[in-house]
N, C-alpha and C. Protein backbone atom coordinates (compact mmCIF):
# COMPACT_ATOMS: atom_id res chain seq x y z
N UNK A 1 -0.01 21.52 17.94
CA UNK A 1 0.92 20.43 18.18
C UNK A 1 0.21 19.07 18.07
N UNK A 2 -0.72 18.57 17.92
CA UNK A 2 -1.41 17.83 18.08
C UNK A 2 -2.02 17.32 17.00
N UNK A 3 -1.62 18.08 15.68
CA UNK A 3 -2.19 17.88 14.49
C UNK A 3 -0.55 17.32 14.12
N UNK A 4 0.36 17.36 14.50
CA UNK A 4 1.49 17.17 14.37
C UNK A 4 1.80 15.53 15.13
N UNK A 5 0.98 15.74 16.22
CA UNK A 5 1.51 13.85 16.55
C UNK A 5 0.23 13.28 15.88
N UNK A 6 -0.50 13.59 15.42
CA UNK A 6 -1.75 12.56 14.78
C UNK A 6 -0.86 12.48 13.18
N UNK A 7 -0.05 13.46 12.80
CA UNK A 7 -0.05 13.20 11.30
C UNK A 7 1.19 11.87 11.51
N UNK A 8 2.24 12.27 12.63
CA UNK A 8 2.77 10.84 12.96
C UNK A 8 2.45 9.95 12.64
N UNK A 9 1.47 9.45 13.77
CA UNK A 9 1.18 8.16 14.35
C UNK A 9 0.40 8.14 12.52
N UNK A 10 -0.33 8.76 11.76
CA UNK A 10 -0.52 7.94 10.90
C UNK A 10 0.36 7.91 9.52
N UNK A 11 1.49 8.59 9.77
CA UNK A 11 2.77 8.17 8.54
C UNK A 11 2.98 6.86 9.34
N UNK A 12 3.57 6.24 10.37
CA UNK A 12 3.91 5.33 11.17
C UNK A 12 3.10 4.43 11.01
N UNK A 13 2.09 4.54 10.61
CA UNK A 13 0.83 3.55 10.74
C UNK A 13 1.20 2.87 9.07
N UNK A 14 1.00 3.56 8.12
CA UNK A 14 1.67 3.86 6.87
C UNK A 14 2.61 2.70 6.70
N UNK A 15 3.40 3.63 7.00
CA UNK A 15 4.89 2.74 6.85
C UNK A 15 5.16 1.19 7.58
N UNK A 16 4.26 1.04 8.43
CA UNK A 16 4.35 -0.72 8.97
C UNK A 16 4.07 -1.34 7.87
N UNK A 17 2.53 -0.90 7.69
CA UNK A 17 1.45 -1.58 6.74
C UNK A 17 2.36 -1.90 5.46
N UNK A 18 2.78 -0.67 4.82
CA UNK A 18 3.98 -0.84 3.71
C UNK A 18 4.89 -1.71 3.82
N UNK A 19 5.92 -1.71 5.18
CA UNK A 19 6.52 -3.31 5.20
C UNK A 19 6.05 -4.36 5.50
N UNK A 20 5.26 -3.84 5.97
CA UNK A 20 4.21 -5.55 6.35
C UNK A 20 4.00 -5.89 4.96
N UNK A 21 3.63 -5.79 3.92
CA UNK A 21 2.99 -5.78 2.87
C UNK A 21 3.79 -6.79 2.03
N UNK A 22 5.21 -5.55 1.77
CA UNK A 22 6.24 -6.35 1.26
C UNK A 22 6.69 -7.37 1.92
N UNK A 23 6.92 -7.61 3.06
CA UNK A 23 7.23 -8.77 3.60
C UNK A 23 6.29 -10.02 3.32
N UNK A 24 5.37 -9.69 3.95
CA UNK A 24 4.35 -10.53 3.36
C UNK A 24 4.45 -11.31 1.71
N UNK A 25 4.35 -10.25 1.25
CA UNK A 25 4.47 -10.67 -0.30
C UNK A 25 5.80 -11.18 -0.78
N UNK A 26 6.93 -11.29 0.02
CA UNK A 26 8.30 -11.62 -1.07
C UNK A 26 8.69 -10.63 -1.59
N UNK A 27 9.02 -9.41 -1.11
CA UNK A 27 9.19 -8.46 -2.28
C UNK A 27 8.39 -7.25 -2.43
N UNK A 28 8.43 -5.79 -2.69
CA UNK A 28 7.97 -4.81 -2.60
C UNK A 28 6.80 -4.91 -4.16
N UNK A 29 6.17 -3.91 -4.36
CA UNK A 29 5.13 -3.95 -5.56
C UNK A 29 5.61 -3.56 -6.68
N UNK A 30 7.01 -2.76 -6.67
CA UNK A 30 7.35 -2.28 -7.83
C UNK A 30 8.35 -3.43 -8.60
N UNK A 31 9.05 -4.23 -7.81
CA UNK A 31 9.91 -5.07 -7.71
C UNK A 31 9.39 -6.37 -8.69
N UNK A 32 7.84 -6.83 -7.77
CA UNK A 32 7.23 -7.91 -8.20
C UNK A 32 6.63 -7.40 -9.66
N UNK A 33 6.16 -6.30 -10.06
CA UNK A 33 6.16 -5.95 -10.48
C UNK A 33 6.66 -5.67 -11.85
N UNK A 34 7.65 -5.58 -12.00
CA UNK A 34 8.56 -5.16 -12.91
C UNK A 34 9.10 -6.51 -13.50
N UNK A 35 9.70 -7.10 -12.43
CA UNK A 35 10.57 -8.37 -12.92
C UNK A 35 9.56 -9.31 -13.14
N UNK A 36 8.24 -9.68 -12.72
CA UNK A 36 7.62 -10.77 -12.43
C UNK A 36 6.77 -10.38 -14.23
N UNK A 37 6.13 -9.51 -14.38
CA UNK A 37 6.18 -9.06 -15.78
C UNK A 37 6.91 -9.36 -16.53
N UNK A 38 8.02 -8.60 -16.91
CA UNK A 38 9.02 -8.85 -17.68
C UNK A 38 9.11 -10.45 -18.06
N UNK A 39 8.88 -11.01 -17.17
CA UNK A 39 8.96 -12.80 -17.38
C UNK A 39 7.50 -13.62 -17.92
N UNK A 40 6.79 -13.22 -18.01
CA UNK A 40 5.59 -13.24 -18.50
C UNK A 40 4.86 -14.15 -17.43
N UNK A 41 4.78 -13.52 -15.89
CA UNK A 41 4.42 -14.95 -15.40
C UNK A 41 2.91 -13.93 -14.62
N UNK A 42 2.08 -15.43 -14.83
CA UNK A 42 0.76 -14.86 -14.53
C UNK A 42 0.73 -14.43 -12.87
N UNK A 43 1.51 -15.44 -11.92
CA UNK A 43 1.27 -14.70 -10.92
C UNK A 43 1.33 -13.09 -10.74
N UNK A 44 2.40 -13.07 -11.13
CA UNK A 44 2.70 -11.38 -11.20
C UNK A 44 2.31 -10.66 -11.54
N UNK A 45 0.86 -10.83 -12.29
CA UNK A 45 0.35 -10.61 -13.38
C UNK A 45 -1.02 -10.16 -12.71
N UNK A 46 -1.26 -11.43 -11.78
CA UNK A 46 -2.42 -10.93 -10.65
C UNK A 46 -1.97 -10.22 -9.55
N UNK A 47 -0.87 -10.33 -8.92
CA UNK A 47 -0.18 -9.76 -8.00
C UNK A 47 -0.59 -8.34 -8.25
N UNK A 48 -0.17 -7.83 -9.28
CA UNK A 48 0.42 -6.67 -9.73
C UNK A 48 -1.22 -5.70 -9.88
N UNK A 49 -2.52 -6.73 -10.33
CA UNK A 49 -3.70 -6.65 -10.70
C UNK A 49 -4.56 -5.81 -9.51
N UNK A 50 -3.80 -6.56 -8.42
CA UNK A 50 -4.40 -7.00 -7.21
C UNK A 50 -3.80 -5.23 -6.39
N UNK A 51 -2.39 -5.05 -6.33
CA UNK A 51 -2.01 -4.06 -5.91
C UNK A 51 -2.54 -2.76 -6.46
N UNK A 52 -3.04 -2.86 -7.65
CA UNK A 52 -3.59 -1.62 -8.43
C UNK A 52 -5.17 -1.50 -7.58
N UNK A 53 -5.73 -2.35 -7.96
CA UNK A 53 -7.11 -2.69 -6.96
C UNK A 53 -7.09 -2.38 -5.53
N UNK A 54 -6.14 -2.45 -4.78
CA UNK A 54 -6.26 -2.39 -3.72
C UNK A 54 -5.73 -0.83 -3.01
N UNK A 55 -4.55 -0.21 -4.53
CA UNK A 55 -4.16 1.36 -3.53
C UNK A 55 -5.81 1.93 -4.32
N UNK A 56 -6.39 1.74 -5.53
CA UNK A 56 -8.02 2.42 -5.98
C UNK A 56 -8.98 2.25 -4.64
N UNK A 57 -8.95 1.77 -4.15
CA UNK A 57 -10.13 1.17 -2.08
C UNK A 57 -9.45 1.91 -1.88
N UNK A 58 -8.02 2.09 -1.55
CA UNK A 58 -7.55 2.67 -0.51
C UNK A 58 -7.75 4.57 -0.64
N UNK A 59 -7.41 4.76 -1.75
CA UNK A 59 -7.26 6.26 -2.45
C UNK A 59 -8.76 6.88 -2.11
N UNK A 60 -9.93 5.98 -2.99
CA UNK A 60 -11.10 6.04 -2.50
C UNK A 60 -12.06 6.29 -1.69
N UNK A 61 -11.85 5.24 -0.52
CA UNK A 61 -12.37 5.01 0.46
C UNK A 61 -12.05 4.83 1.95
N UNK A 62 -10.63 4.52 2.03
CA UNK A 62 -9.98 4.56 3.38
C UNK A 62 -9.58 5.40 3.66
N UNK A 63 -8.85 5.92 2.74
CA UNK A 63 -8.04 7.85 2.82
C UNK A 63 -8.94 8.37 3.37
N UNK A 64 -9.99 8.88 2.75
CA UNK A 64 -11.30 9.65 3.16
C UNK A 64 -11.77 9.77 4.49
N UNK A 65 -11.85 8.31 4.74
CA UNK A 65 -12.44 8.31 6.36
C UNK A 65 -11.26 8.28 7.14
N UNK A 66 -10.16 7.89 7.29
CA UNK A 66 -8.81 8.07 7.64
C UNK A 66 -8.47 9.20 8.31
N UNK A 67 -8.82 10.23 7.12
CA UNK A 67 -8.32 11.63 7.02
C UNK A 67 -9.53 12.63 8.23
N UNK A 68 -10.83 12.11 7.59
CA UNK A 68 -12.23 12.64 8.52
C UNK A 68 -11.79 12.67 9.78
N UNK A 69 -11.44 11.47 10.83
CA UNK A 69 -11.06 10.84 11.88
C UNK A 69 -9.81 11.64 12.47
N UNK A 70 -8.83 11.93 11.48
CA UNK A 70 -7.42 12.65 11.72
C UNK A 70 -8.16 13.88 12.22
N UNK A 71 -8.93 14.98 11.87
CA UNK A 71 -9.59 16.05 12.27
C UNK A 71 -9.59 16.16 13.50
């Protein structure tokens, strides 16, 4: 049972960070994304640069120890 409230608390943990994110930003990643492209505009351009860069750290290197810790 206990592997069951840790996997919780870190979907929950997850999912703030995820709206925090979008909020933060104006807009979700696929969103800015898509349309901000389509328009040829450089912000979006780094935006979009920036979100790729940042789930590669995350996939990488935070998951990993994240997951170690969840144990």
């Amino acid at each position: 049972m206990e592997d069951f409230y840790d996997s919780l608390l870190f979907l929950l943990l997850g999912g703030f960070l995820i709206g925090f994110g979008a909020r933060w930003a104006a807009g979700c990643t696929s969103g800015n994304t898509i349309t901000g492209l389509a328009t040829l505009q450089l912000p979006s351009l780094l935006a979009t640069l920036g979100f790729f860069a940042g789930g590669l750290v995350a996939a990488h290197f935070i998951l990993p120890w994240a997951l170690f810790w969840l144990r």
